[in-house]
Protein backbone atom coordinates (compact mmCIF):
# COMPACT_ATOMS: atom_id res chain seq x y z
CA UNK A 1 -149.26 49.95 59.65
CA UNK A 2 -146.48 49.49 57.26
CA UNK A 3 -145.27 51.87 54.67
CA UNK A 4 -147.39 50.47 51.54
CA UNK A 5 -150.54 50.86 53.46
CA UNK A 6 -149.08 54.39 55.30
CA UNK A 7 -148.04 55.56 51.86
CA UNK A 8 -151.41 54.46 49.83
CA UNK A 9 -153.66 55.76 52.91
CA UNK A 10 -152.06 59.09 52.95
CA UNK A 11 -152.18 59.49 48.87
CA UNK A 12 -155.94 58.23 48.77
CA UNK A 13 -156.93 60.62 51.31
CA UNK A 14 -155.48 63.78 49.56
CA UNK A 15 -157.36 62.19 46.47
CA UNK A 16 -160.51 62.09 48.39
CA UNK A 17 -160.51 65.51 50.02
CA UNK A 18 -159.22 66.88 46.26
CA UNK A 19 -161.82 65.41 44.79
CA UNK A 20 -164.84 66.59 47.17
CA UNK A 21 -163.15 70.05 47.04
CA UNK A 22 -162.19 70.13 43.53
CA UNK A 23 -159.39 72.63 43.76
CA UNK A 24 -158.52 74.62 40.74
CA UNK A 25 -155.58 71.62 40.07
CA UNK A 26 -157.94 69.20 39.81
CA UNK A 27 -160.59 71.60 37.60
CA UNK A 28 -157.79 71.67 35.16
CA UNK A 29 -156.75 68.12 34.45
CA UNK A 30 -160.47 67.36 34.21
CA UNK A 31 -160.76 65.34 37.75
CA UNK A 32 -164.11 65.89 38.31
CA UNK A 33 -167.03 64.82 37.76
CA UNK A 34 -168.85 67.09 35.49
CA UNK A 35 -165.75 66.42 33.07
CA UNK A 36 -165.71 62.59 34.03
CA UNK A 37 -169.25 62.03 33.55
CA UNK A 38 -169.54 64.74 30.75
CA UNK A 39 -170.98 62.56 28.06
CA UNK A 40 -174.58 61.84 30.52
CA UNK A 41 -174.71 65.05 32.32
CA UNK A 42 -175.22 66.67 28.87
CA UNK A 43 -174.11 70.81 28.65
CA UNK A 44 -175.21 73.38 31.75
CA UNK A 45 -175.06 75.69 28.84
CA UNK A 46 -178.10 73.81 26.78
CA UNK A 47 -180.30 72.63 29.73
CA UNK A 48 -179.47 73.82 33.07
CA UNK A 49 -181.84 72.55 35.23
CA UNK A 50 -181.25 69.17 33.89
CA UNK A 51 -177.88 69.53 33.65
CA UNK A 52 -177.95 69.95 37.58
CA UNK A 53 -180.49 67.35 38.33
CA UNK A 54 -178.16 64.70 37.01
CA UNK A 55 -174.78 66.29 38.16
CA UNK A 56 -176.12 66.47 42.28
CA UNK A 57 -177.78 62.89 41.50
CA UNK A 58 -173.76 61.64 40.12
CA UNK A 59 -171.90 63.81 42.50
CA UNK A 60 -173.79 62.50 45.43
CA UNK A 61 -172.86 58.61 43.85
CA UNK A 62 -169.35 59.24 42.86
CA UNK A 63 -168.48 60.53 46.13
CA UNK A 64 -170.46 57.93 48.57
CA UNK A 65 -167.89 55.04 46.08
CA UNK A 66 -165.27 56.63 47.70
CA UNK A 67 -165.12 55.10 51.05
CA UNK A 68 -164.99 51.51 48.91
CA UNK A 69 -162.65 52.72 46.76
CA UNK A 70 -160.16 52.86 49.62
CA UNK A 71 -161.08 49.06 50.58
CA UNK A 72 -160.18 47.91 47.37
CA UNK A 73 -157.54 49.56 47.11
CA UNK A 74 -155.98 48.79 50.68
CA UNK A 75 -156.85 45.10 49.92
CA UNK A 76 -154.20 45.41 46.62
CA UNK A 77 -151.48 47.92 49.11
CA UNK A 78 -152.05 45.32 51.89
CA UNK A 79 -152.39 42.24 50.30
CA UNK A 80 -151.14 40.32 53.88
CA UNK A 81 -154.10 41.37 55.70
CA UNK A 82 -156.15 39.34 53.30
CA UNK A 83 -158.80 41.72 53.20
CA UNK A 84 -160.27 40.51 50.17
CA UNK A 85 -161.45 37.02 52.22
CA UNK A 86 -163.78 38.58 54.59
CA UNK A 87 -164.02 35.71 56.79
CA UNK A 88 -160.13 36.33 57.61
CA UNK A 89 -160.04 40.34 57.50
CA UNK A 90 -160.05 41.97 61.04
CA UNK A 91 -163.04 43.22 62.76
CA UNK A 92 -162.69 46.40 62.08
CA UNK A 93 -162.11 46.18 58.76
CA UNK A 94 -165.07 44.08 58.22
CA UNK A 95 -167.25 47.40 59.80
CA UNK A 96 -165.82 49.49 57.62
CA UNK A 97 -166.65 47.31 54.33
CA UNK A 98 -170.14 47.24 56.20
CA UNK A 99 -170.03 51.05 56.09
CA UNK A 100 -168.37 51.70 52.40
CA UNK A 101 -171.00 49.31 50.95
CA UNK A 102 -174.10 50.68 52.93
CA UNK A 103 -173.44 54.64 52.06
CA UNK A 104 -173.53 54.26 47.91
CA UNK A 105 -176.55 51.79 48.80
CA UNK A 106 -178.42 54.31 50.14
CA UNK A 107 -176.95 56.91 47.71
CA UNK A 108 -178.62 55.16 44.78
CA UNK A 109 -181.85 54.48 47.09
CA UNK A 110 -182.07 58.41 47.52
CA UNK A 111 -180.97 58.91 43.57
CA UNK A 112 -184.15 56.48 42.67
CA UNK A 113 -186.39 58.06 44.46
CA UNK A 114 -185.18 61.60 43.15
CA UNK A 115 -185.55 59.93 39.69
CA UNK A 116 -189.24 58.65 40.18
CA UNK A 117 -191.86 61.04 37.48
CA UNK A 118 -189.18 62.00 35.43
CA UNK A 119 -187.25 63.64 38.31
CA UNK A 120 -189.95 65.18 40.34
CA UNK A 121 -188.91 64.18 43.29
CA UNK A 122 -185.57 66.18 42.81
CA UNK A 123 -185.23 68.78 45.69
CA UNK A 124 -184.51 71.33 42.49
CA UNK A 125 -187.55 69.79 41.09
CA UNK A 126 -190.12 70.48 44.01
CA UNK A 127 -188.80 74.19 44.22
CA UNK A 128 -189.44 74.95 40.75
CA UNK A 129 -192.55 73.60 41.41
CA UNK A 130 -193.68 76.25 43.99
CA UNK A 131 -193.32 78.55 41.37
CA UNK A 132 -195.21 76.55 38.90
CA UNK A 133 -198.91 77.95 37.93
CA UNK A 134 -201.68 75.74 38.26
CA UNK A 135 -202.11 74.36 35.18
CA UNK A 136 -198.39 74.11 34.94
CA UNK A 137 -195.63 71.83 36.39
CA UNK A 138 -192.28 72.06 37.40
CA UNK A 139 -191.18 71.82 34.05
CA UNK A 140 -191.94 74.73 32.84
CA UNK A 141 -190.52 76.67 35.21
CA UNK A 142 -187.56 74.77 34.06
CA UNK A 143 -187.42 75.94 30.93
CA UNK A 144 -188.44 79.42 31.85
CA UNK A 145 -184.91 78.77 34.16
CA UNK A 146 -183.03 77.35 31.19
CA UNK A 147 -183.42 79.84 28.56
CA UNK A 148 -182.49 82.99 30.82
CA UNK A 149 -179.49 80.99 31.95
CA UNK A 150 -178.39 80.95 28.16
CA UNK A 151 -178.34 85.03 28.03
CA UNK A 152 -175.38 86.52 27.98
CA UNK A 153 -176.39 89.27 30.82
CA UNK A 154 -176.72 87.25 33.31
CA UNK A 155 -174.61 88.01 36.35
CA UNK A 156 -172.39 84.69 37.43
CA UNK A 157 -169.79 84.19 39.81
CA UNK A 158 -168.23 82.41 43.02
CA UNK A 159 -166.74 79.13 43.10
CA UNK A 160 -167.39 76.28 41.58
CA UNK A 161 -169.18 74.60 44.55
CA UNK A 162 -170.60 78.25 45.30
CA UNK A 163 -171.43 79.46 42.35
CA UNK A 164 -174.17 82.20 42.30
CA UNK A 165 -176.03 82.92 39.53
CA UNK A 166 -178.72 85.93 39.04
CA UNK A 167 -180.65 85.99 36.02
CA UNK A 168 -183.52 88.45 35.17
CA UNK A 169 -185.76 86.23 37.20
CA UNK A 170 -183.89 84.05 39.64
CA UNK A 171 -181.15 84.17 42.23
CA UNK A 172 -179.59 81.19 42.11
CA UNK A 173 -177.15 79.30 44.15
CA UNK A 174 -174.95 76.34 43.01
CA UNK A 175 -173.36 74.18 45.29
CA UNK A 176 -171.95 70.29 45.26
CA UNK A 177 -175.14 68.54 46.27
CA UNK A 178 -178.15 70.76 46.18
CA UNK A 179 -179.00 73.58 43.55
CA UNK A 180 -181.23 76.35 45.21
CA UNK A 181 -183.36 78.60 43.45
CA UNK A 182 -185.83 81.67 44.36
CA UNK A 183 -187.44 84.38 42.14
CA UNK A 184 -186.06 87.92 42.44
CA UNK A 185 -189.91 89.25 43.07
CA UNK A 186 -190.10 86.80 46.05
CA UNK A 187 -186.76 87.50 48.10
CA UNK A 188 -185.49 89.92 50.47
CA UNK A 189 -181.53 89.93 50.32
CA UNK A 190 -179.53 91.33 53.28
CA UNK A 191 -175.80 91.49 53.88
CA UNK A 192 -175.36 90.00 57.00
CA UNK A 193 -171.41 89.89 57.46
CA UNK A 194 -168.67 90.73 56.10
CA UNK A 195 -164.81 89.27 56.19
CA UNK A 196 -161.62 90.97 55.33
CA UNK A 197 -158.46 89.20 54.03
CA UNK A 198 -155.62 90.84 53.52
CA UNK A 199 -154.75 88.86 50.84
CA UNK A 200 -156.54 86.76 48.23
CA UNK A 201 -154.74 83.14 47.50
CA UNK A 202 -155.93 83.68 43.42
CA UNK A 203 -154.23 87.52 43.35
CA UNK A 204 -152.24 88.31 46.36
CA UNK A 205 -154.54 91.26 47.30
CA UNK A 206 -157.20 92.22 49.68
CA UNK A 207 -160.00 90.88 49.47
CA UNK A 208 -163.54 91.31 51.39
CA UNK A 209 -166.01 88.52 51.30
CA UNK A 210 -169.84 89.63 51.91
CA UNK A 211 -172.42 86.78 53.04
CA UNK A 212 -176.11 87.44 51.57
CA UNK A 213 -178.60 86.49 53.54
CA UNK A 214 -181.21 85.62 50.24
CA UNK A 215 -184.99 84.76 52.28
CA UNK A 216 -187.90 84.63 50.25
CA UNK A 217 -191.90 85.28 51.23
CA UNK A 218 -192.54 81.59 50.04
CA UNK A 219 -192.10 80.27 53.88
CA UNK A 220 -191.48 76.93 51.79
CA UNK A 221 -189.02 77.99 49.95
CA UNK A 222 -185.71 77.57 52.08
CA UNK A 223 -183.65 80.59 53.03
CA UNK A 224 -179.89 80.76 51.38
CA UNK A 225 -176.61 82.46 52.04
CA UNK A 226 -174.35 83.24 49.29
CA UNK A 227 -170.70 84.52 49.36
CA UNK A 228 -169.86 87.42 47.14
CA UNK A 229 -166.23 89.27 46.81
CA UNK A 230 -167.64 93.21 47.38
CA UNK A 231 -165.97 94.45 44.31
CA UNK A 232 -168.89 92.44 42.48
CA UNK A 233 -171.27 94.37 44.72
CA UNK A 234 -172.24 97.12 42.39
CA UNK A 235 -172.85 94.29 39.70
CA UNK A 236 -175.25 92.16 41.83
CA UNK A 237 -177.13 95.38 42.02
CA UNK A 238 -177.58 95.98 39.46
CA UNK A 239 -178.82 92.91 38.00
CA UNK A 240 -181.18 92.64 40.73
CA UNK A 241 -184.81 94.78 41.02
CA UNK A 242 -184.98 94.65 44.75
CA UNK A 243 -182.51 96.87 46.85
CA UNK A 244 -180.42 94.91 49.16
CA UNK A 245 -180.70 95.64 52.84
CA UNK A 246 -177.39 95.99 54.78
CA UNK A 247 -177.21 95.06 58.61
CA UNK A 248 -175.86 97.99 60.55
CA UNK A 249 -172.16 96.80 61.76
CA UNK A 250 -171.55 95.87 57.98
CA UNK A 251 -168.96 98.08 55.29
CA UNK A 252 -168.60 97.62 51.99
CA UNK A 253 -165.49 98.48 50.17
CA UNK A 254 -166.38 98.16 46.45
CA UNK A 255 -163.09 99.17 45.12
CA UNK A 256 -159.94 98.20 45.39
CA UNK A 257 -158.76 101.62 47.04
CA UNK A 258 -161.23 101.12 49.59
CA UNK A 259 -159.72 97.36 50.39
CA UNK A 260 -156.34 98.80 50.35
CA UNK A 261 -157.21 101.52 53.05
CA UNK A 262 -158.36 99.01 55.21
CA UNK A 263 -155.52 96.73 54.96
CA UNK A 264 -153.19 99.78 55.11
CA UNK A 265 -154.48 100.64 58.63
CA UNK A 266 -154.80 97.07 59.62
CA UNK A 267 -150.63 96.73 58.91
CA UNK A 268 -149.76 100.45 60.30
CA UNK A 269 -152.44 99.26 64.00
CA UNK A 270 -149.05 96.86 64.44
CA UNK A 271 -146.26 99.40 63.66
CA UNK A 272 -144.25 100.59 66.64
CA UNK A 273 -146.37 103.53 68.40
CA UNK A 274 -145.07 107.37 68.64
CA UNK A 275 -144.51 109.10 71.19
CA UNK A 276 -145.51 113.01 70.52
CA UNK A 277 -142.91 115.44 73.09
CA UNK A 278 -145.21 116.89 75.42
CA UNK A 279 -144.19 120.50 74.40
CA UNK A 280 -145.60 119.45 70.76
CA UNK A 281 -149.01 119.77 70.03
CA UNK A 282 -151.29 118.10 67.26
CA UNK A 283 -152.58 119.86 64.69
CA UNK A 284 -155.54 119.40 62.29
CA UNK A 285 -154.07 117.14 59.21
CA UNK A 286 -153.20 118.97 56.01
CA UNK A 287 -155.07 116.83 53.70
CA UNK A 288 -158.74 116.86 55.03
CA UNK A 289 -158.65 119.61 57.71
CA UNK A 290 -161.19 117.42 59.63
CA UNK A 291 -159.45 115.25 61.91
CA UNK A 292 -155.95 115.67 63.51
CA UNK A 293 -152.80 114.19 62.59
CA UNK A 294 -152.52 110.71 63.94
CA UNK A 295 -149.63 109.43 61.88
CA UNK A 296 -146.13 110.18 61.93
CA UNK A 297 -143.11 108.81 59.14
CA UNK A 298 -140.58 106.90 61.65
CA UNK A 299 -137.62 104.50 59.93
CA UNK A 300 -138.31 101.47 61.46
CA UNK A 301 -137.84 99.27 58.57
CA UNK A 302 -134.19 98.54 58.95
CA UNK A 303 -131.70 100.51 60.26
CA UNK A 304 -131.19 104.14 59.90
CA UNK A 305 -128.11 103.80 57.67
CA UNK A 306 -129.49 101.00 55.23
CA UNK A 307 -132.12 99.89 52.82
CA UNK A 308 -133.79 102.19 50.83
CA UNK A 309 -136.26 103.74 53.08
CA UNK A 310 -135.12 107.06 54.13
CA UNK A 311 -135.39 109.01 57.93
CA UNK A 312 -138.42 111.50 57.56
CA UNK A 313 -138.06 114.71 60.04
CA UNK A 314 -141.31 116.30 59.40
CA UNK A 315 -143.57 116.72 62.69
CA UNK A 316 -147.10 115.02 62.65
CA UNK A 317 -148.93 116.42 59.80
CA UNK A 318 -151.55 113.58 58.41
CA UNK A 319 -154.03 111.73 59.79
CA UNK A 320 -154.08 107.87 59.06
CA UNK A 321 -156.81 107.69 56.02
CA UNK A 322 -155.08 110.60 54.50
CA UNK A 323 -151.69 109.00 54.84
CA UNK A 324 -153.05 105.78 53.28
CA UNK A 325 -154.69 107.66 50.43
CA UNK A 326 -151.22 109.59 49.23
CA UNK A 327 -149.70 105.63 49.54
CA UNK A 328 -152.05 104.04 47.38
CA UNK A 329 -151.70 107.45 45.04
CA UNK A 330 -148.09 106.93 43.78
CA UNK A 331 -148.79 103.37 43.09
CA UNK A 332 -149.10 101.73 39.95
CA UNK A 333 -153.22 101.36 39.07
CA UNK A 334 -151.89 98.12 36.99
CA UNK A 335 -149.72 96.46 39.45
CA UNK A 336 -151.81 96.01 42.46
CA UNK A 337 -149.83 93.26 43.95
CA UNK A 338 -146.90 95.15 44.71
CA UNK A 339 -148.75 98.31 46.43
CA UNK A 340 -148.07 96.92 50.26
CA UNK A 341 -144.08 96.09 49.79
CA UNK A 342 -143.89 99.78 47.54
CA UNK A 343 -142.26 102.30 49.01
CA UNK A 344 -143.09 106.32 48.06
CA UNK A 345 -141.81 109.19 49.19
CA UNK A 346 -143.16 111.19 52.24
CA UNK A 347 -145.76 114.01 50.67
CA UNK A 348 -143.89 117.11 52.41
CA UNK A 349 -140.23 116.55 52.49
CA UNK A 350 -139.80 113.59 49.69
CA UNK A 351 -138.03 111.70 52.02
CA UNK A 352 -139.07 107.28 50.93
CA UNK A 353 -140.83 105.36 53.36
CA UNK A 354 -142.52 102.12 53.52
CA UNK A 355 -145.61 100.87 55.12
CA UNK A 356 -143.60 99.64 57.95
CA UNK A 357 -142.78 103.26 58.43
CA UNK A 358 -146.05 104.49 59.51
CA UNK A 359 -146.34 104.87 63.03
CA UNK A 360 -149.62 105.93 64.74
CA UNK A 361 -148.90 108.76 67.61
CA UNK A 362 -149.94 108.40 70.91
């Protein structure tokens, strides 16, 4: 391949995986389809559930095009290959036509047959309609959806091709193809797992992810995960009228000191151990009298005569959570970025350290 087709390939591709995963770029300059197609899809805010039926049915078209939208474009970039006289185009390039043209054909088979009774064919349709009463259909459980998804309490967050949505009757989940709904009084909701970053890409802190496992008692109704950040825990609880069950290797941290405990043990775990002098002998720590000190204040920064961290003499006094908690006190509560490169001053002789200080003792 030459550098037309190199160059176009390589640009199309980062257009195609942008515009599948819509990152927040691409959310902003309107490159997606929700803002492309805005004028049918209508307003999530006004009519949600058909809002969504239309968006999955135009998300699922758009993005089956895409594969022939690199054909046509290659046969402009690579004009030599003749690709737009298919008797003379290459083989494989033929297949591949076959393929971009057979995917959006059975897109809009799939779309039609979603479309069929006014939608009722609609995955989101035939879930709302196993809450539907018998003299009832589907859409008026729709509109039972859409008018509590117009309140202002309703709890919302995630992603935009996770979004999760809890309203006084629903747990909802919102993804690129598929909307899935279940009603609070129906599901059991456990937190299966849990995943720590130390930091988030949106605000350079830690973060912990939970995964909720949401099954309901409807064994037709299919079983969903959802992905919450754990300082939105409390919230989801309380918008919800069920407890949520917790599996029994899973922790919580639901504030931001709690995250920055964990990631301040995580970082001191790598520090350079200390060695305690065999005559020396560990005594309980000074802050919670419970456990013993495990922690001692070693420069190890830089060297002893530079930077700003200073040589702390004081014999093992703190255990590790204690330690971390007197760090994360002298920070700033409205600064949060800058807690991990901070450096305070050791709580018994003054002396400033940084996390790279901390040194567990062995």
């Amino acid at each position: 391949m030459d550098s037309p087709e190199v160059t176009f390939t390589l640009a199309y591709l980062v257009f195609a995986v942008c515009f599948v995963f819509t990152p927040n770029e691409f959310h902003a300059a309107g490159l997606t389809v929700q803002n492309l197609l805005s004028g049918w899809l209508g307003s999530e805010d006004a009519a949600f559930v058909p809002f969504h039926l239309r968006r999955t049915a135009a998300t699922l078209l758009c993005h089956s095009l895409l594969p022939l939208g690199y054909y046509v474009g290659m046969c402009l970039a690579a004009s030599e290959k003749r690709l737009h006289a298919l008797s003379q185009a290459p083989e494989a390039w033929r297949l591949f036509l076959l393929l971009a043209v057979t995917l959006p054909s059975i897109a809009c088979i799939l779309i039609y047959y979603w479309s069929r009774d006014r939608w009722a064919c609609h995955p989101l349709a035939r879930t709302l309609a196993l809450y539907a009463l018998p003299q009832s259909g589907w859409q008026a459980v729709a509109s039972s959806v859409n008018t509590e998804f117009r309140r202002i309490d309703k709890f919302a967050t995630g992603a935009p091709g996770a979004r999760v949505i809890v309203t006084d009757t629903w747990v909802m989940k919102v993804t690129t193809y598929r909307v899935h709904v279940a009603q609070q009084q129906d599901v059991h909701l456990t937190v299966t797992e849990s995943r720590q970053h130390e930091l988030s890409p949106d605000s350079n802190l830690p973060v912990q992810l939970l995964t909720i496992r949401v099954a309901s008692t409807n064994p037709a109704v299919q079983a969903f995960d959802i992905w919450l950040n754990s300082t939105e825990y409390g919230e989801l609880c309380e918008k919800l009228r069920a407890p949520i069950r917790r599996a029994a290797h899973v922790v919580i941290h639901q504030s931001l000191g709690d995250l920055f405990l964990e990631t301040f043990a995580s970082l001191v775990e790598v520090n350079p151990a200390y060695s305690v002098p065999s005559s020396q002998e560990l005594e309980a720590c000074i802050g919670c009298m419970q456990t013993r000190a495990s922690v001692k204040l070693v420069k190890t920064c830089q060297e002893a005569a530079t930077g700003e961290c200073q040589q702390c003499y004081c014999r093992p006094m703190w255990c590790l959570t204690c330690m971390g908690k007197w760090f994360a006190s002298r920070q700033d509560p409205l600064r949060p970025d800058t807690w991990l490169a901070s450096r305070v001053p050791c709580p018994t002789c003054r002396a400033r350290f940084c996390i790279l200080d901390v040194c567990t003792v062995r």
